[in-house]
C-alpha atoms as a PDB file:
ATOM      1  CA  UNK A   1      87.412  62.883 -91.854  1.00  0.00           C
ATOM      2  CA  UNK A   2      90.625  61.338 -93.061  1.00  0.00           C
ATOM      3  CA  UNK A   3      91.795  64.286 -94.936  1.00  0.00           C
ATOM      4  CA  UNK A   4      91.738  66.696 -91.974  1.00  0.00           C
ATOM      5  CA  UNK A   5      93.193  64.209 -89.424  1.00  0.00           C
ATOM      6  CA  UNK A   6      96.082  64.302 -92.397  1.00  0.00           C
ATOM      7  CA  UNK A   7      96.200  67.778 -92.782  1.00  0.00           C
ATOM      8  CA  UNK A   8      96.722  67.932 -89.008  1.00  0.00           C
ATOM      9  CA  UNK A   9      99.549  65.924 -89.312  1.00  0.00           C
ATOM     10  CA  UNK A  10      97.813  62.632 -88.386  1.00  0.00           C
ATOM     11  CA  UNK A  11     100.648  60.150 -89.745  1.00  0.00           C
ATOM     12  CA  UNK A  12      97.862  56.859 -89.498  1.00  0.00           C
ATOM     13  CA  UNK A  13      95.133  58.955 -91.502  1.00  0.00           C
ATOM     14  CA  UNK A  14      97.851  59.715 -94.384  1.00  0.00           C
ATOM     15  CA  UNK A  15      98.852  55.826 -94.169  1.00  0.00           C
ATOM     16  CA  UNK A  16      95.124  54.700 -94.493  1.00  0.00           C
ATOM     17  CA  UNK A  17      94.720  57.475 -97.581  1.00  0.00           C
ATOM     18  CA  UNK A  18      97.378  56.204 -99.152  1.00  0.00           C
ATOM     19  CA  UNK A  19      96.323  52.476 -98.628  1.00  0.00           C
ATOM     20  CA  UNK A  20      93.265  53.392-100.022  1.00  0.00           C
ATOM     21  CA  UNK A  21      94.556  55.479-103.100  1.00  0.00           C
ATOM     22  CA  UNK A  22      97.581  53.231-104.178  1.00  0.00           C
ATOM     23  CA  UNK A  23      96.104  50.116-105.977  1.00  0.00           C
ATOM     24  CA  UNK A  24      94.124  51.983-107.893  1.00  0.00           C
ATOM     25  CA  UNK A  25      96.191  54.873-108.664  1.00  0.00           C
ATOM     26  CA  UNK A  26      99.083  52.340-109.572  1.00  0.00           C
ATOM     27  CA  UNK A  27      96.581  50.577-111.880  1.00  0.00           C
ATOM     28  CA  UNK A  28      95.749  53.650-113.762  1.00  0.00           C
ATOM     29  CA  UNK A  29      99.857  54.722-114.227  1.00  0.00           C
ATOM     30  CA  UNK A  30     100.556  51.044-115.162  1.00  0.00           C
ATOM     31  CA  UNK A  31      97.830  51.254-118.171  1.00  0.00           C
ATOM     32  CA  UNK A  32      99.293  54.507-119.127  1.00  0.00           C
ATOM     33  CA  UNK A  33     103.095  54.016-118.817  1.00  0.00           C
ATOM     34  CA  UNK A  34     105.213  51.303-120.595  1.00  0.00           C
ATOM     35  CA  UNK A  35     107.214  49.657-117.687  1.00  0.00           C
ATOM     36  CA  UNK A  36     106.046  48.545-113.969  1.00  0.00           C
ATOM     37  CA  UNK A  37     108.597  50.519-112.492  1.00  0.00           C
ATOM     38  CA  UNK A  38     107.442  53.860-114.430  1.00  0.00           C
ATOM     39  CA  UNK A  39     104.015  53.471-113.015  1.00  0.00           C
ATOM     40  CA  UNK A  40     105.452  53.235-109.547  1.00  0.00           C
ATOM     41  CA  UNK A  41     107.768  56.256-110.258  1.00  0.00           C
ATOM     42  CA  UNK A  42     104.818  58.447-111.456  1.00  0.00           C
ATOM     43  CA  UNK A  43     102.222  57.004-108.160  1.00  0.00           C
ATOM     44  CA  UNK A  44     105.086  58.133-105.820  1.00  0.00           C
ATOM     45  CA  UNK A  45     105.326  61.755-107.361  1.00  0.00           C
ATOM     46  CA  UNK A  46     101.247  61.503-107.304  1.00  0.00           C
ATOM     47  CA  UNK A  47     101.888  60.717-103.583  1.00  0.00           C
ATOM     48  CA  UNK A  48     104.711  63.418-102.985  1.00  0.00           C
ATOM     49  CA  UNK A  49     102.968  65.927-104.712  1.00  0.00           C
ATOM     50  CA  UNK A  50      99.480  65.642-102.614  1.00  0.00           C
ATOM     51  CA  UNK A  51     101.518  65.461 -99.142  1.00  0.00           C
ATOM     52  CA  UNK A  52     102.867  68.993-100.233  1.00  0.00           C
ATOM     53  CA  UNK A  53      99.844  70.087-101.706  1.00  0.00           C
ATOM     54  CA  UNK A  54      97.122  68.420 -99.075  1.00  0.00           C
ATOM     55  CA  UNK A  55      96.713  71.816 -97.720  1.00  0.00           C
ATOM     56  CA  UNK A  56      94.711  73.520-100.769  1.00  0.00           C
ATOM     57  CA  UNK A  57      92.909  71.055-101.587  1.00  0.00           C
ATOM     58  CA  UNK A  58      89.480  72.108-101.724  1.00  0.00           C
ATOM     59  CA  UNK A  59      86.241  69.874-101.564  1.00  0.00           C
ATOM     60  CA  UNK A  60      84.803  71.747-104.418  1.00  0.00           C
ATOM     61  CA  UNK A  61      83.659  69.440-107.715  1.00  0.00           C
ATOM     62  CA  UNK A  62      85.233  66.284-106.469  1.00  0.00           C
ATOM     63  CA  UNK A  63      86.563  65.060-103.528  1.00  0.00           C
ATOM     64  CA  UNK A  64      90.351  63.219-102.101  1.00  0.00           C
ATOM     65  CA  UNK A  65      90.175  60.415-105.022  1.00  0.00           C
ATOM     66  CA  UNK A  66      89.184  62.875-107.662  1.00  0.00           C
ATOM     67  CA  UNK A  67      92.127  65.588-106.522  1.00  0.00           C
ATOM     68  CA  UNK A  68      94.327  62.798-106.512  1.00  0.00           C
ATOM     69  CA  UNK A  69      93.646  61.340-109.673  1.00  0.00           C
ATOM     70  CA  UNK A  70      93.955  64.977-111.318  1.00  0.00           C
ATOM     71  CA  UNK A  71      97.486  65.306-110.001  1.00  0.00           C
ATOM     72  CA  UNK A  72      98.369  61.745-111.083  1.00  0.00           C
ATOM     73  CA  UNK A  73      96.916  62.475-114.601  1.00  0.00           C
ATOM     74  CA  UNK A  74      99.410  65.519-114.809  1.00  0.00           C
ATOM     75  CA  UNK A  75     102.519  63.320-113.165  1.00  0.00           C
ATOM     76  CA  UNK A  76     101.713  60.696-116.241  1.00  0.00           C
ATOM     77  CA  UNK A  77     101.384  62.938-118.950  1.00  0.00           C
ATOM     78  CA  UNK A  78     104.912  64.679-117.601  1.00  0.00           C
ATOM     79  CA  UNK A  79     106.366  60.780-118.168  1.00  0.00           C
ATOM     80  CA  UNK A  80     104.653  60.281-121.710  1.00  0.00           C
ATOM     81  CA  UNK A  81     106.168  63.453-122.633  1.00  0.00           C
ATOM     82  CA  UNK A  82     109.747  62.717-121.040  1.00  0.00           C
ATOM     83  CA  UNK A  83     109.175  59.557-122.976  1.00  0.00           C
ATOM     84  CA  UNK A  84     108.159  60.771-126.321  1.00  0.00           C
ATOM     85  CA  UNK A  85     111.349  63.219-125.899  1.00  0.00           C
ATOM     86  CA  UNK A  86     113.688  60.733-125.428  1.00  0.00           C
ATOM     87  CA  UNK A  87     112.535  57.741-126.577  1.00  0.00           C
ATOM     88  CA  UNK A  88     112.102  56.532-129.852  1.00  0.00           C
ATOM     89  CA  UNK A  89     108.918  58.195-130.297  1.00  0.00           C
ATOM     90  CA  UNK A  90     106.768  55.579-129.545  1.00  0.00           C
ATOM     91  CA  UNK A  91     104.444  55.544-126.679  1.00  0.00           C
ATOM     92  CA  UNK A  92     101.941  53.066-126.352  1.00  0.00           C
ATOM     93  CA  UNK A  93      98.587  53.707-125.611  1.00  0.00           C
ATOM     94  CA  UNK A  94      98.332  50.442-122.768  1.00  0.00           C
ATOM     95  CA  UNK A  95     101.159  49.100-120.807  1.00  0.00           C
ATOM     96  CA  UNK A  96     101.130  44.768-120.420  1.00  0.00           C
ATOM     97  CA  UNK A  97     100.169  44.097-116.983  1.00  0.00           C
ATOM     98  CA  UNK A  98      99.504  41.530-114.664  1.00  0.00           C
ATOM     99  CA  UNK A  99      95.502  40.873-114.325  1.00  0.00           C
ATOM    100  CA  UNK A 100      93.965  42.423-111.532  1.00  0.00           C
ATOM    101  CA  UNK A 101      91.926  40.493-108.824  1.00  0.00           C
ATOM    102  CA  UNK A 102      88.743  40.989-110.725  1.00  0.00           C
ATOM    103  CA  UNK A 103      89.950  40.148-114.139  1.00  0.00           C
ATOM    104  CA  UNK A 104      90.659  36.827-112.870  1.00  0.00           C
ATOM    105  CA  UNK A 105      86.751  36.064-112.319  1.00  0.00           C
ATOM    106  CA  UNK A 106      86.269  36.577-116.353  1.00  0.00           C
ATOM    107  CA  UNK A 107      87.408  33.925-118.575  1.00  0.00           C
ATOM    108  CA  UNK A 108      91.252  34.751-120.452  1.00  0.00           C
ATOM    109  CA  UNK A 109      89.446  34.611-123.841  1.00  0.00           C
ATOM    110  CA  UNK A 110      86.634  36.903-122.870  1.00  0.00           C
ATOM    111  CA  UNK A 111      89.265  38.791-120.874  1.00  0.00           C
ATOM    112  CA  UNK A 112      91.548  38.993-123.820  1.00  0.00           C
ATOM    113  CA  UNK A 113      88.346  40.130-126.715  1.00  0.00           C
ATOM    114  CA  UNK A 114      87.465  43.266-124.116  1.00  0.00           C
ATOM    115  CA  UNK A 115      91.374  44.440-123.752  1.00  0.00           C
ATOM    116  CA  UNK A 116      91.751  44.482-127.622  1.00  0.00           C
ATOM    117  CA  UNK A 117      88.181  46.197-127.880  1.00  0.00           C
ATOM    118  CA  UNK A 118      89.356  48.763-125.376  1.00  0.00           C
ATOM    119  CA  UNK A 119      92.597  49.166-126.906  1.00  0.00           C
ATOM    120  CA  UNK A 120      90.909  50.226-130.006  1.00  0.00           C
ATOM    121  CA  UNK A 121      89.071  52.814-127.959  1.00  0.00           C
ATOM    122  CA  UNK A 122      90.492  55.894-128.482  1.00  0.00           C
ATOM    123  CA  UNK A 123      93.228  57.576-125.614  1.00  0.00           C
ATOM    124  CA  UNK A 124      90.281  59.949-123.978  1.00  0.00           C
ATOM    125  CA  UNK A 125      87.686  57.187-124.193  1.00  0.00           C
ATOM    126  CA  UNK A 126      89.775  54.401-122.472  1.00  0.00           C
ATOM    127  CA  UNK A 127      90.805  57.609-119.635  1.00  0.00           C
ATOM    128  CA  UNK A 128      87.401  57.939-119.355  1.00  0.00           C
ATOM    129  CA  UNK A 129      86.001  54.907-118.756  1.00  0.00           C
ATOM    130  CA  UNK A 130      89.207  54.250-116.798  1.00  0.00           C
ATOM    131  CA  UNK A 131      88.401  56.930-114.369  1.00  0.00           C
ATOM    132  CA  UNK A 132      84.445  56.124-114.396  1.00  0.00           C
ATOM    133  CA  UNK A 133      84.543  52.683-113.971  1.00  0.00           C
ATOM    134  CA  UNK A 134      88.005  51.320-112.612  1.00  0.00           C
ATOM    135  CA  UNK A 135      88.703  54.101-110.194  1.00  0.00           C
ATOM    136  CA  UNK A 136      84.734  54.395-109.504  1.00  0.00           C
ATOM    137  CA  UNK A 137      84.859  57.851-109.591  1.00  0.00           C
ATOM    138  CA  UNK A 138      81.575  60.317-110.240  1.00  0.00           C
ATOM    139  CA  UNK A 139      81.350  62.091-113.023  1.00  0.00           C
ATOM    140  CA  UNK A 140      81.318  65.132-110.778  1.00  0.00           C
ATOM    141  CA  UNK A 141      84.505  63.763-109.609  1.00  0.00           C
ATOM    142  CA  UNK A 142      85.590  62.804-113.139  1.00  0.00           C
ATOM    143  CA  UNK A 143      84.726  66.424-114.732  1.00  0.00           C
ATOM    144  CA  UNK A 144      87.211  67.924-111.758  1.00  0.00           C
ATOM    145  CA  UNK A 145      89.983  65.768-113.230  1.00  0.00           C
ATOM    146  CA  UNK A 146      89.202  66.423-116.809  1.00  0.00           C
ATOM    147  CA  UNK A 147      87.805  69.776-116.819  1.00  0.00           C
ATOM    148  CA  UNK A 148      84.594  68.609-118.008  1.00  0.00           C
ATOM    149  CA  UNK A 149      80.924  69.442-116.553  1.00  0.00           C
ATOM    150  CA  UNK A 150      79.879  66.278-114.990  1.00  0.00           C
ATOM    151  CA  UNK A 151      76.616  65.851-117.728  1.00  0.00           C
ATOM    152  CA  UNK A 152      79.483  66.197-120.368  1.00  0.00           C
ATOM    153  CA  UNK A 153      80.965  63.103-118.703  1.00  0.00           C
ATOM    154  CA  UNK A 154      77.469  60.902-118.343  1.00  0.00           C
ATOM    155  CA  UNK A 155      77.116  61.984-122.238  1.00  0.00           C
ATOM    156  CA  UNK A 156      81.304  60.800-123.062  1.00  0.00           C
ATOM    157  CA  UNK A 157      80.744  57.798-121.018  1.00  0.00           C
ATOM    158  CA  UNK A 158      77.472  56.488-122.801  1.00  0.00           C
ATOM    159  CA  UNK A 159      79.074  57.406-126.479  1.00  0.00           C
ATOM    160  CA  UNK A 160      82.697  55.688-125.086  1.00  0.00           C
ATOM    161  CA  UNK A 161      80.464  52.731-124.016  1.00  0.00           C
ATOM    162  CA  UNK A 162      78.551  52.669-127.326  1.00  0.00           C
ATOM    163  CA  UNK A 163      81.554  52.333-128.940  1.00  0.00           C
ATOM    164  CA  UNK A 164      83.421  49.778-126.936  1.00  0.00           C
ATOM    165  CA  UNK A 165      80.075  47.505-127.648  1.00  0.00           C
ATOM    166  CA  UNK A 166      80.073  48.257-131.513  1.00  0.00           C
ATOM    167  CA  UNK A 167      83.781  47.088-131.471  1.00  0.00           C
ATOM    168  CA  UNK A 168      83.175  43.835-129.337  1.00  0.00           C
ATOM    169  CA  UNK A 169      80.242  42.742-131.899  1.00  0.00           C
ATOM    170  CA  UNK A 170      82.644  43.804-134.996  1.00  0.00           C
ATOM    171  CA  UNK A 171      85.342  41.135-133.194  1.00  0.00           C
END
């Protein structure tokens, strides 16, 4: 297993765990923080924080992805707080960002109707289906990050759906 060759101090294991983790935790920060270079900031401290912290993490609930989507969750909200301090009290809900590989398969109009559907979403839906779908996480590994049982999640995830589809046939 990756994570105890790691824990050993197997520099090529942590390399292909963070391969692995980056993309997608970079994808979630960028969606959540206002500038590129923010979401980079706040995946490094994920990425910092779980090579001082890979010893305790336990395989209970969840497992690598989930832990380290939990301790990027907390490094975000610590930068939409910073923000909100010293900003201007603005921050919004979805950062611009370059389409990913997949987006690029679905037309720019289509594309374009499902962002501003899911933008209407509200913050814990589009985390949600964020964490469900985009990071392809269970919801056993989903309820670990958000303190949730995992049949609260199937339950959040059908009503978050339900409502992304009622807003796509409203637009």
């Amino acid at each position: 297993m990756l994570v105890e060759h790691a824990r050993n101090g197997d520099e090529q294991a942590w390399e292909a765990l963070f391969r692995r983790s980056y993309p997608k935790l970079l994808a979630y920060a960028a969606r959540r923080l206002p500038t590129p270079e923010l979401a980079k900031d706040a995946v490094g401290e994920t990425m910092t924080r779980a090579v001082v912290n890979l010893d305790r993490l336990l395989f209970e609930g969840g497992g690598f992805d989930a832990w380290m989507y939990g301790i990027a969750r907390h490094v975000v909200i610590d930068a939409q707080r910073k923000l909100w301090r010293e900003g201007p009290g603005f921050i919004p809900d979805t950062a611009d960002v370059a389409p990913e590989p997949p987006d690029r398969a679905v037309e720019r109009e289509d594309l374009a109707q499902v962002r501003a559907a899911f933008s209407r979403l509200s913050r814990a839906d589009q985390e949600l289906l964020e964490l469900r779908v985009v990071a392809e996480l269970s919801a056993e590994e989903v309820g670990m990050v958000l303190g949730r049982k995992p049949g609260a999640v199937r339950m959040a995830q059908s009503r978050a759906v339900e409502r992304l589809r009622t807003i796509m046939l409203e637009g």
